[in-house]
Protein backbone atom coordinates (compact mmCIF):
# COMPACT_ATOMS: atom_id res chain seq x y z
CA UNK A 1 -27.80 10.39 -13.00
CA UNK A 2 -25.88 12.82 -10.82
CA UNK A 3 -22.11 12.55 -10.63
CA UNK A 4 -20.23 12.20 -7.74
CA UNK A 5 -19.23 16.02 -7.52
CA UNK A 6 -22.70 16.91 -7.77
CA UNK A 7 -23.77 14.43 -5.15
CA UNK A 8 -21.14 15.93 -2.50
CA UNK A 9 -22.56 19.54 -3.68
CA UNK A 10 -26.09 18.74 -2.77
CA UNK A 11 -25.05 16.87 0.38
CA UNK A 12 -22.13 19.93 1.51
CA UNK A 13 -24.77 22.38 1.23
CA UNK A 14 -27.30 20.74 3.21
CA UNK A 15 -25.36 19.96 6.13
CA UNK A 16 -21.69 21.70 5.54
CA UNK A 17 -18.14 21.40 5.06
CA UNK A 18 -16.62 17.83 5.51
CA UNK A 19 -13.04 16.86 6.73
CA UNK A 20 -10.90 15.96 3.65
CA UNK A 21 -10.50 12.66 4.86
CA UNK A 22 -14.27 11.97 4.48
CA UNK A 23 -14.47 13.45 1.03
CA UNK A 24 -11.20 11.00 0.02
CA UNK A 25 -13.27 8.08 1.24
CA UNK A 26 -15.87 8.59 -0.65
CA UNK A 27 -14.12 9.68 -3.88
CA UNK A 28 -11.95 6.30 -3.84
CA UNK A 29 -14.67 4.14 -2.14
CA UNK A 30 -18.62 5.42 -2.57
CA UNK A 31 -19.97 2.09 -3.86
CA UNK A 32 -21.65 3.73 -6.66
CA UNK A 33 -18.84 6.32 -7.96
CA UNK A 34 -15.68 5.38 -5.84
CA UNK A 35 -12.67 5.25 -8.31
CA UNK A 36 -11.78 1.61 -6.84
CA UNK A 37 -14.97 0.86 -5.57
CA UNK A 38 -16.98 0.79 -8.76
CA UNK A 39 -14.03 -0.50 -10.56
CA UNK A 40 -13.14 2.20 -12.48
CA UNK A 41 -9.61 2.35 -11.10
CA UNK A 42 -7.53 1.27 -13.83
CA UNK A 43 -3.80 0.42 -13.60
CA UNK A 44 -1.08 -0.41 -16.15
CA UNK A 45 0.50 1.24 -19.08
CA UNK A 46 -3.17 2.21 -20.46
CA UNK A 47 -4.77 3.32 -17.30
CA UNK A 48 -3.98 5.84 -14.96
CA UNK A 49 -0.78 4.77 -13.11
CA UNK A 50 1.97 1.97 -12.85
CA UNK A 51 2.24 -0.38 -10.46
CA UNK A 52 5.30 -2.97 -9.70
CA UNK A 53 2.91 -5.86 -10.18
CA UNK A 54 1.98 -4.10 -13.89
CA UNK A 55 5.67 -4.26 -14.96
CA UNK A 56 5.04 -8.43 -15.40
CA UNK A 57 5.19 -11.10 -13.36
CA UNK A 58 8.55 -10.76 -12.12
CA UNK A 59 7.30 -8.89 -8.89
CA UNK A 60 5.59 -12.05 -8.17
CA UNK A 61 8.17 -14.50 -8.49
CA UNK A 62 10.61 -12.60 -6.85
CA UNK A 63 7.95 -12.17 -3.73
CA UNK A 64 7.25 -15.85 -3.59
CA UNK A 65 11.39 -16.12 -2.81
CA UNK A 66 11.33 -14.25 0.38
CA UNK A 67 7.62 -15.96 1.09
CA UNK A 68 9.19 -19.35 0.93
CA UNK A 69 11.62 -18.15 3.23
CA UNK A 70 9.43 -17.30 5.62
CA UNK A 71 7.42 -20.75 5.24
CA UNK A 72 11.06 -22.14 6.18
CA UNK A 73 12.02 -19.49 8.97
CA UNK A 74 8.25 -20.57 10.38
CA UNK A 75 9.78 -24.49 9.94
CA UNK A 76 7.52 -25.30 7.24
CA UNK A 77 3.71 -25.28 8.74
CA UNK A 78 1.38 -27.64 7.24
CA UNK A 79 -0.96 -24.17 5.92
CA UNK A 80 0.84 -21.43 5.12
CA UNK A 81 -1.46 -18.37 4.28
CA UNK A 82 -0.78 -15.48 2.41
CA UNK A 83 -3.20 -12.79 3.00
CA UNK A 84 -3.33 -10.02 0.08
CA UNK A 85 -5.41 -7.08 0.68
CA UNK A 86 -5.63 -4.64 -2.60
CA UNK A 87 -5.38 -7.44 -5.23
CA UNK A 88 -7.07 -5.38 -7.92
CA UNK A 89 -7.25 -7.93 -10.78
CA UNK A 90 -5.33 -10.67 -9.05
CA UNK A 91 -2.50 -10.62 -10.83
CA UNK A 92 -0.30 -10.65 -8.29
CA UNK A 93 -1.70 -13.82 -7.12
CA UNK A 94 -1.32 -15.51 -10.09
CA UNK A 95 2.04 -14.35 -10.50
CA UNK A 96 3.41 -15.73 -6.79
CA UNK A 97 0.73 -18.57 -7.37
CA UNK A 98 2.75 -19.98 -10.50
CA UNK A 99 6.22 -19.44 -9.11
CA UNK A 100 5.00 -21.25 -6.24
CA UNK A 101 4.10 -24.29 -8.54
CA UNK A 102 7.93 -24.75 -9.03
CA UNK A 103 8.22 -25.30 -5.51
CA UNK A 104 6.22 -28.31 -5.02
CA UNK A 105 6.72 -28.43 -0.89
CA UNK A 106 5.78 -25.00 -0.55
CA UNK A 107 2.77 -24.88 -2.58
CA UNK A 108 1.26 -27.96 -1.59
CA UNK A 109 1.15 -25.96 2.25
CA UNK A 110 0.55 -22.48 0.58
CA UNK A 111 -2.97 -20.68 1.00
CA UNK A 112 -3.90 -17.70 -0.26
CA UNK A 113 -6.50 -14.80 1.11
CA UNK A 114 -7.91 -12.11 -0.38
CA UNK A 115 -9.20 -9.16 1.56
CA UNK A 116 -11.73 -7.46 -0.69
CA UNK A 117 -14.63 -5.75 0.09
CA UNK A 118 -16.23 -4.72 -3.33
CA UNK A 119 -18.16 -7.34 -5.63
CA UNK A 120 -16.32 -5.49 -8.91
CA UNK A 121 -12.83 -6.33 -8.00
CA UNK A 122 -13.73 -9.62 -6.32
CA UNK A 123 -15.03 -10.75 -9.87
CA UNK A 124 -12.27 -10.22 -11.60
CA UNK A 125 -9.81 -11.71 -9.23
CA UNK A 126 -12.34 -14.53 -9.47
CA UNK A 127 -11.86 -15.09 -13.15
CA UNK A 128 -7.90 -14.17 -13.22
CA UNK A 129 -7.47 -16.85 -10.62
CA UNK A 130 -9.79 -20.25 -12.23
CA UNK A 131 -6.58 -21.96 -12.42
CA UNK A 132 -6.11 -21.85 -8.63
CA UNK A 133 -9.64 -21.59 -7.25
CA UNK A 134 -9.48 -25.07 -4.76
CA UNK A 135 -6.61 -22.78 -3.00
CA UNK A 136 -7.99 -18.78 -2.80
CA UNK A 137 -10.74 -17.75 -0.70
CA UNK A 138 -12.30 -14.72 -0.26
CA UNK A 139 -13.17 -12.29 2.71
CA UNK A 140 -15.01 -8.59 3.06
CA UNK A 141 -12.63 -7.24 5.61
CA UNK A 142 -9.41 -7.69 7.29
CA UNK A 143 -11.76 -7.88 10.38
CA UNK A 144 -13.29 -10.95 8.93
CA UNK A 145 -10.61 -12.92 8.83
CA UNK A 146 -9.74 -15.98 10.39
CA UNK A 147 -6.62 -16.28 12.52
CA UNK A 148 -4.01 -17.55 10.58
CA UNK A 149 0.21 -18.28 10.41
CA UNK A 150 1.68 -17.18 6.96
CA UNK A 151 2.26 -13.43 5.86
CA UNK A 152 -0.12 -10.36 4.97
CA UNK A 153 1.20 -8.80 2.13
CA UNK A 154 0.04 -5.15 0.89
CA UNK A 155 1.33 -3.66 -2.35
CA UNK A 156 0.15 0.15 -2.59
CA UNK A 157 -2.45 -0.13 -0.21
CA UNK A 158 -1.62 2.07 2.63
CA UNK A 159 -1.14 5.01 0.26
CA UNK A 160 -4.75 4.64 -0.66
CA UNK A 161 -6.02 4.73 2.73
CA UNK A 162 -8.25 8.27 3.39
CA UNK A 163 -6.23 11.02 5.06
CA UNK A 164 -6.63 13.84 7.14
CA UNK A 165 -5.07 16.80 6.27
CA UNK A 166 -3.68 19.71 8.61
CA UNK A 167 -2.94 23.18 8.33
CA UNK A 168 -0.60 25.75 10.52
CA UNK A 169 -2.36 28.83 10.33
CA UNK A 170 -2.04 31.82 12.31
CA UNK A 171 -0.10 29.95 15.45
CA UNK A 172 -2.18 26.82 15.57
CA UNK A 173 -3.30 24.12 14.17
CA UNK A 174 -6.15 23.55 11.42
CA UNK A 175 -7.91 20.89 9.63
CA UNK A 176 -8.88 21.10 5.88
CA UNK A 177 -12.21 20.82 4.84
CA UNK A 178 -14.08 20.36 2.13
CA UNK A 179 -16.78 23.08 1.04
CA UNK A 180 -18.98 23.63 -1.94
CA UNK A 181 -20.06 27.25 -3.22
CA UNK A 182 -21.48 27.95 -6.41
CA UNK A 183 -21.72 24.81 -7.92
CA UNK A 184 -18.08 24.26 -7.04
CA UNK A 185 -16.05 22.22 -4.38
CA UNK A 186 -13.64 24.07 -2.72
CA UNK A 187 -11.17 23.99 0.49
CA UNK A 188 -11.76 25.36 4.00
CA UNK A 189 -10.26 25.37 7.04
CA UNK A 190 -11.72 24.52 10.73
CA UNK A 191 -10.91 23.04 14.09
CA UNK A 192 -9.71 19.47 14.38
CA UNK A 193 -12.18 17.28 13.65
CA UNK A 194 -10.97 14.24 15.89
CA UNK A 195 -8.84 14.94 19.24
CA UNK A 196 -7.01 11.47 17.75
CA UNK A 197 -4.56 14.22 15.70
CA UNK A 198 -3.43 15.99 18.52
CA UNK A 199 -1.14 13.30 19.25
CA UNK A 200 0.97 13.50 15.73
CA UNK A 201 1.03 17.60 15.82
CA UNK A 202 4.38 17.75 17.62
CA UNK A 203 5.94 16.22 14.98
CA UNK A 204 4.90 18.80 12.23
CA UNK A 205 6.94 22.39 11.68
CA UNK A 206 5.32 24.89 13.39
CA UNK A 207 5.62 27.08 9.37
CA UNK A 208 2.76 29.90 8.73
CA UNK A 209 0.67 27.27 5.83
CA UNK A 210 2.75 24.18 6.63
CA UNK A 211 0.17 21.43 5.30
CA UNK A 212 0.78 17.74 5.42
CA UNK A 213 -1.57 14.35 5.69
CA UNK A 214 -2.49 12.27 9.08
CA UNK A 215 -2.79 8.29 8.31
CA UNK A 216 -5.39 7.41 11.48
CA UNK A 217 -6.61 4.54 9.45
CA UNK A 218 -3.45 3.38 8.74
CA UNK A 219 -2.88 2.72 12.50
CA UNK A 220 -5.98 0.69 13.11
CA UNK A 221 -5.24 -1.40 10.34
CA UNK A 222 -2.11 -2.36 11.58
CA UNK A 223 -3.47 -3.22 14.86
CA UNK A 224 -6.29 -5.11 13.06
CA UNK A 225 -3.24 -7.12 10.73
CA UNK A 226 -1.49 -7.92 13.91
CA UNK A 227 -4.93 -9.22 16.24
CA UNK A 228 -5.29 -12.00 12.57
CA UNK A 229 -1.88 -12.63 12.80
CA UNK A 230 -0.83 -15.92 14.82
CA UNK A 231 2.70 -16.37 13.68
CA UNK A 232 4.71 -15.02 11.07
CA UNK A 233 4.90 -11.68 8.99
CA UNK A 234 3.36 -8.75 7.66
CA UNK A 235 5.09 -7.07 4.57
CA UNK A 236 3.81 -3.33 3.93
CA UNK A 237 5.09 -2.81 0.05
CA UNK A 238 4.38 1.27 -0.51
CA UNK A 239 5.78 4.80 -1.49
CA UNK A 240 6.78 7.19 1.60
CA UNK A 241 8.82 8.01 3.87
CA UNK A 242 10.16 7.43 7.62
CA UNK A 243 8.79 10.42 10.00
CA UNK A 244 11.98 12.39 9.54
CA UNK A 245 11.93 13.15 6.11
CA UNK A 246 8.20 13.09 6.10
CA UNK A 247 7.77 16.22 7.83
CA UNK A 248 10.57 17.93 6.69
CA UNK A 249 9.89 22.03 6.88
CA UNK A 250 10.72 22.15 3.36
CA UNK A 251 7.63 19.65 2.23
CA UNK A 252 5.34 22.62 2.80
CA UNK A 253 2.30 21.26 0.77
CA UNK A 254 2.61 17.17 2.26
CA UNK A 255 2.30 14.64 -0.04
CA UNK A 256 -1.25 14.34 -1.68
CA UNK A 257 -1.53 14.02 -4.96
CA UNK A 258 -3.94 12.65 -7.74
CA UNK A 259 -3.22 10.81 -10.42
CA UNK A 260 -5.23 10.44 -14.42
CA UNK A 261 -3.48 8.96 -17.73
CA UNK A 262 -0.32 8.46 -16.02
CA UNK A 263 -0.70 12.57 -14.96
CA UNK A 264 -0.54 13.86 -11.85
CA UNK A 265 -3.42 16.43 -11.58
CA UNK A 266 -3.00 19.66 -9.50
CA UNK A 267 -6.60 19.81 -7.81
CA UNK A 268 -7.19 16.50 -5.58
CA UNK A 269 -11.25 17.98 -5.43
CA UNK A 270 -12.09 17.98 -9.51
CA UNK A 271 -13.51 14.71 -10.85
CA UNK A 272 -13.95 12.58 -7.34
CA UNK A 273 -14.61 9.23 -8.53
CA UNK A 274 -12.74 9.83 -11.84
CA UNK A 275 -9.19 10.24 -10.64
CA UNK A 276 -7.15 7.70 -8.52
CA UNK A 277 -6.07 10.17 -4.26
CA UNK A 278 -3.11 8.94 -3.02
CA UNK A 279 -0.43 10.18 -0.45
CA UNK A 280 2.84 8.75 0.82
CA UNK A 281 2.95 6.79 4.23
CA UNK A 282 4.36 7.59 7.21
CA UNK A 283 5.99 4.35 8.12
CA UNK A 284 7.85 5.48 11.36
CA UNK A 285 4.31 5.85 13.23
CA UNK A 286 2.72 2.56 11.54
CA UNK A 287 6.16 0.63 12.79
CA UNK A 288 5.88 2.45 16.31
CA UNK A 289 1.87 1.25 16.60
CA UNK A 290 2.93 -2.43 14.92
CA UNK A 291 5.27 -2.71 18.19
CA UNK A 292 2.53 -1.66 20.57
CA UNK A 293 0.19 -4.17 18.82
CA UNK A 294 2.49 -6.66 19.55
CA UNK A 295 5.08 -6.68 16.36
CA UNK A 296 8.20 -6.86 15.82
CA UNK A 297 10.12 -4.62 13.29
CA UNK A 298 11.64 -7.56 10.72
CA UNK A 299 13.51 -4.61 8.03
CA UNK A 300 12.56 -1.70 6.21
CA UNK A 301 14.52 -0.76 3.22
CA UNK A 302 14.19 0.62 -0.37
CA UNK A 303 12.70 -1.48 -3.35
CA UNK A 304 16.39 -1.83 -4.80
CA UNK A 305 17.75 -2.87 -2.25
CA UNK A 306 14.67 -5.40 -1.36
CA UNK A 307 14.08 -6.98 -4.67
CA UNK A 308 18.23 -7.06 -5.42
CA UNK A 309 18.78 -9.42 -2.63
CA UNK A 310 15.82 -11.69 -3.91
CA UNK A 311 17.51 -11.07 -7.33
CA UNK A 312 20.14 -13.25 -6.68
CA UNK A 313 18.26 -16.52 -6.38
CA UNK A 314 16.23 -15.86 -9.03
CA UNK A 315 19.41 -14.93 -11.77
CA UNK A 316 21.94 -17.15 -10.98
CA UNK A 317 23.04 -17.27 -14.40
CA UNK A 318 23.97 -13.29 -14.69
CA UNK A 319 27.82 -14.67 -14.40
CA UNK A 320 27.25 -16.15 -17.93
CA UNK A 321 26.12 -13.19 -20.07
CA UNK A 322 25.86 -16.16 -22.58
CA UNK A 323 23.01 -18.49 -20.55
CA UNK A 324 20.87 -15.38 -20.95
CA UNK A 325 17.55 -15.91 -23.73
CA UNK A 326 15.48 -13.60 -25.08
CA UNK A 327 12.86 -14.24 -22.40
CA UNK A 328 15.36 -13.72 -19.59
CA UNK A 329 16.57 -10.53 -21.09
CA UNK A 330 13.23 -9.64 -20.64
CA UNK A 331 13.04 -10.53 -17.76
CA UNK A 332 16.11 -8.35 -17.43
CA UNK A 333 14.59 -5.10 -18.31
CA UNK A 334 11.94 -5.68 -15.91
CA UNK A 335 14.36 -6.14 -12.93
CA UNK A 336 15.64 -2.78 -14.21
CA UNK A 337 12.76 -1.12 -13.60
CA UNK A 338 11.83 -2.50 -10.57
CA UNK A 339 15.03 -1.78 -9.04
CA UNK A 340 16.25 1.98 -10.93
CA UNK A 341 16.77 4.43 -8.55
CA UNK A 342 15.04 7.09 -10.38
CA UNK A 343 12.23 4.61 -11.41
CA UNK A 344 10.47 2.46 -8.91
CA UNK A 345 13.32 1.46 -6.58
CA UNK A 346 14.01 4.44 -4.11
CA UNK A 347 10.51 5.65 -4.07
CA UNK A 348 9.00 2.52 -2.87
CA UNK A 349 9.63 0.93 0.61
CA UNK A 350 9.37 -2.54 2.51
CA UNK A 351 8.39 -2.77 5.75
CA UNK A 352 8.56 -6.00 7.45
CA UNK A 353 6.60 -6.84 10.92
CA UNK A 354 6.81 -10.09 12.39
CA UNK A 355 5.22 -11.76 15.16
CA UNK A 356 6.12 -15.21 16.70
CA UNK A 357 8.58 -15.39 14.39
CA UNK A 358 12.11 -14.97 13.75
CA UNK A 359 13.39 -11.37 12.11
CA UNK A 360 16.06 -12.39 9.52
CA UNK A 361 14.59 -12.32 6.13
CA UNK A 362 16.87 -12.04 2.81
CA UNK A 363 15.09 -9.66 1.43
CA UNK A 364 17.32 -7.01 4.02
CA UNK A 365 20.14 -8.67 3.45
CA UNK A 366 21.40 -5.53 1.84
CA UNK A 367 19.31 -3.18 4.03
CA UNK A 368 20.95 -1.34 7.01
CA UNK A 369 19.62 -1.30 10.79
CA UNK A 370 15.89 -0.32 10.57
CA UNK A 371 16.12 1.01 13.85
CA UNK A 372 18.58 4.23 12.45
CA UNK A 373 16.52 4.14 9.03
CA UNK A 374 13.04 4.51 10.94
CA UNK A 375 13.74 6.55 14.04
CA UNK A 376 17.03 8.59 13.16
């Protein structure tokens, strides 16, 4: 059977180059081949990359502080949803699904969602989560989903979404392309392929080879989040940057990058299906399209600074170096590396929409004024 890079060969030269952003889609989501689709994508300390949910359940109790708050901010609805889309194995659902259990008020209203549209990954989240099947359910698309009042809650899921990529060559404005020639894929360059990207350009350096990454999908989704959304929140957990630093003219090369055996590769065309695309979001755009859609911007601040003010409930006994057991030393040393700067805690941001609902969350309690972190 034909490989993925061989399919795209066959197809490229019967019909021609392809915008990046369509190769990226099929690379992370061809049913067949797709590196998440087919379930190859594989996360953790043995697979390709580390996520904040694969440093332990910690992630997930400290998320299910600032959920409850929002349950209470809401004043406590009799169904509180929380809508995860890019659960991968679930774990994350278990995780805030047995802190929850603690909280006996806020789990008997607590629902939980889970946007995923391959069979592969909906297994598995199946079997990680037999403990709380009466309580999860299951849908193909954001799209199908029915209205609902609780929070949507992405962890790395933007990041994944596919990108177009631009080039400034020779005075204007390029997209890149994917080609194939002698047996190969390769890049190429060629006009715009939507008229939807002219509306980002200005934001760019006008730099002889200045390449960077256009989210469009990113943008729908949020207007598709914010049409399910009744009352209450939508929490955007990913890497990236507001516009300003973004675009910066010294980022000449954007932000794509691929990722195999915890390596980042240097050619985002070898292997499609075999290596995990990602690039960092622009979250000064998705805010500014969340407010058109109807949201409200709740925070946006760094991991450290998100998780460390849900720390604070959930190690009360840090004052007593004494109270602390081997498990919560453990515990310890995973707070460490969810919150080190040069680890996971500066590179990854929280974004916080709301709608219907009021804006203080404790999660920001440390953060400053979104408004100067997004748009200044």
């Amino acid at each position: 059977m034909p490989d993925l890079a061989e399919i795209l060969q066959t197809e490229i030269a019967r019909t021609g180059p392809i915008p990046f952003r369509q190769f990226m889609e099929r690379a992370l989501y061809d049913p067949a081949h797709g590196y998440y689709a087919s379930g190859r994508a594989a996360i953790g300390r043995g697979g390709d990359f580390m996520t904040s949910v694969s440093v332990g359940p910690l992630f997930g109790r400290l998320l299910a502080v600032q959920f409850e708050e929002m349950w209470e901010r809401l004043e406590r609805p009799a169904r509180f949803e929380v809508v995860e889309q890019g659960a991968n194995t679930g774990d994350f659902a278990h995780d805030l699904l047995s802190a929850a259990e603690s909280r006996p008020e806020f789990f008997a209203a607590l629902q939980y969602a889970i946007i995923e549209p391959f069979e592969a990954n909906a297994a598995r989240q199946r079997q990680r989560l037999t403990p709380f099947a009466e309580r999860v359910s299951w849908h193909a698309s954001l799209a199908n989903l029915p209205p609902f009042t609780g929070v949507h809650f992405s962890n790395e899921l933007l990041d994944a979404f596919p990108v177009h990529r631009v080039v400034f060559r020779n005075g204007a404005w390029q997209e890149q392309y994917v080609a194939a020639e002698a047996g190969h894929l390769r890049w190429a360059e060629g006009a715009l392929s939507t008229q939807a990207l002219t509306e980002f350009l200005p934001h760019l350096p006008q730099i002889e080879g200045y390449t960077s990454e256009i989210n469009l999908e990113a943008l729908a989704w949020v207007e598709e989040a914010a049409r399910r959304l009744e009352r209450g929140y939508v929490l955007v957990a990913d890497y990236g940057y507001a516009r300003s630093d973004y675009y910066l003219p010294e980022r000449t090369e954007g932000t794509l990058a691929c990722y195999r055996q915890h390596r980042q590769g240097d050619d985002p065309l070898s292997q499609p299906g075999a290596q995990d695309l990602t690039a960092h979001v622009e979250f000064t755009t998705l805010a500014e399209r969340a407010q058109q859609a109807g949201l409200s911007v709740a925070g946006f601040t760094d991991q450290h600074h998100f998780l460390a003010a849900l720390g604070k409930s959930v190690f009360p006994d840090l004052t007593d170096p004494g109270q602390l057991t081997p498990e919560r030393r453990k515990e310890m040393r995973a707070f460490a590396t969810l919150v080190h700067p040069t680890l996971m805690g500066r590179g990854f941001q929280f974004l916080a929409l709301a709608k219907n609902a009021p804006v203080e969350l404790s999660g920001y309690a440390f953060a400053s004024d979104p408004r100067k972190s997004l748009w200044e």
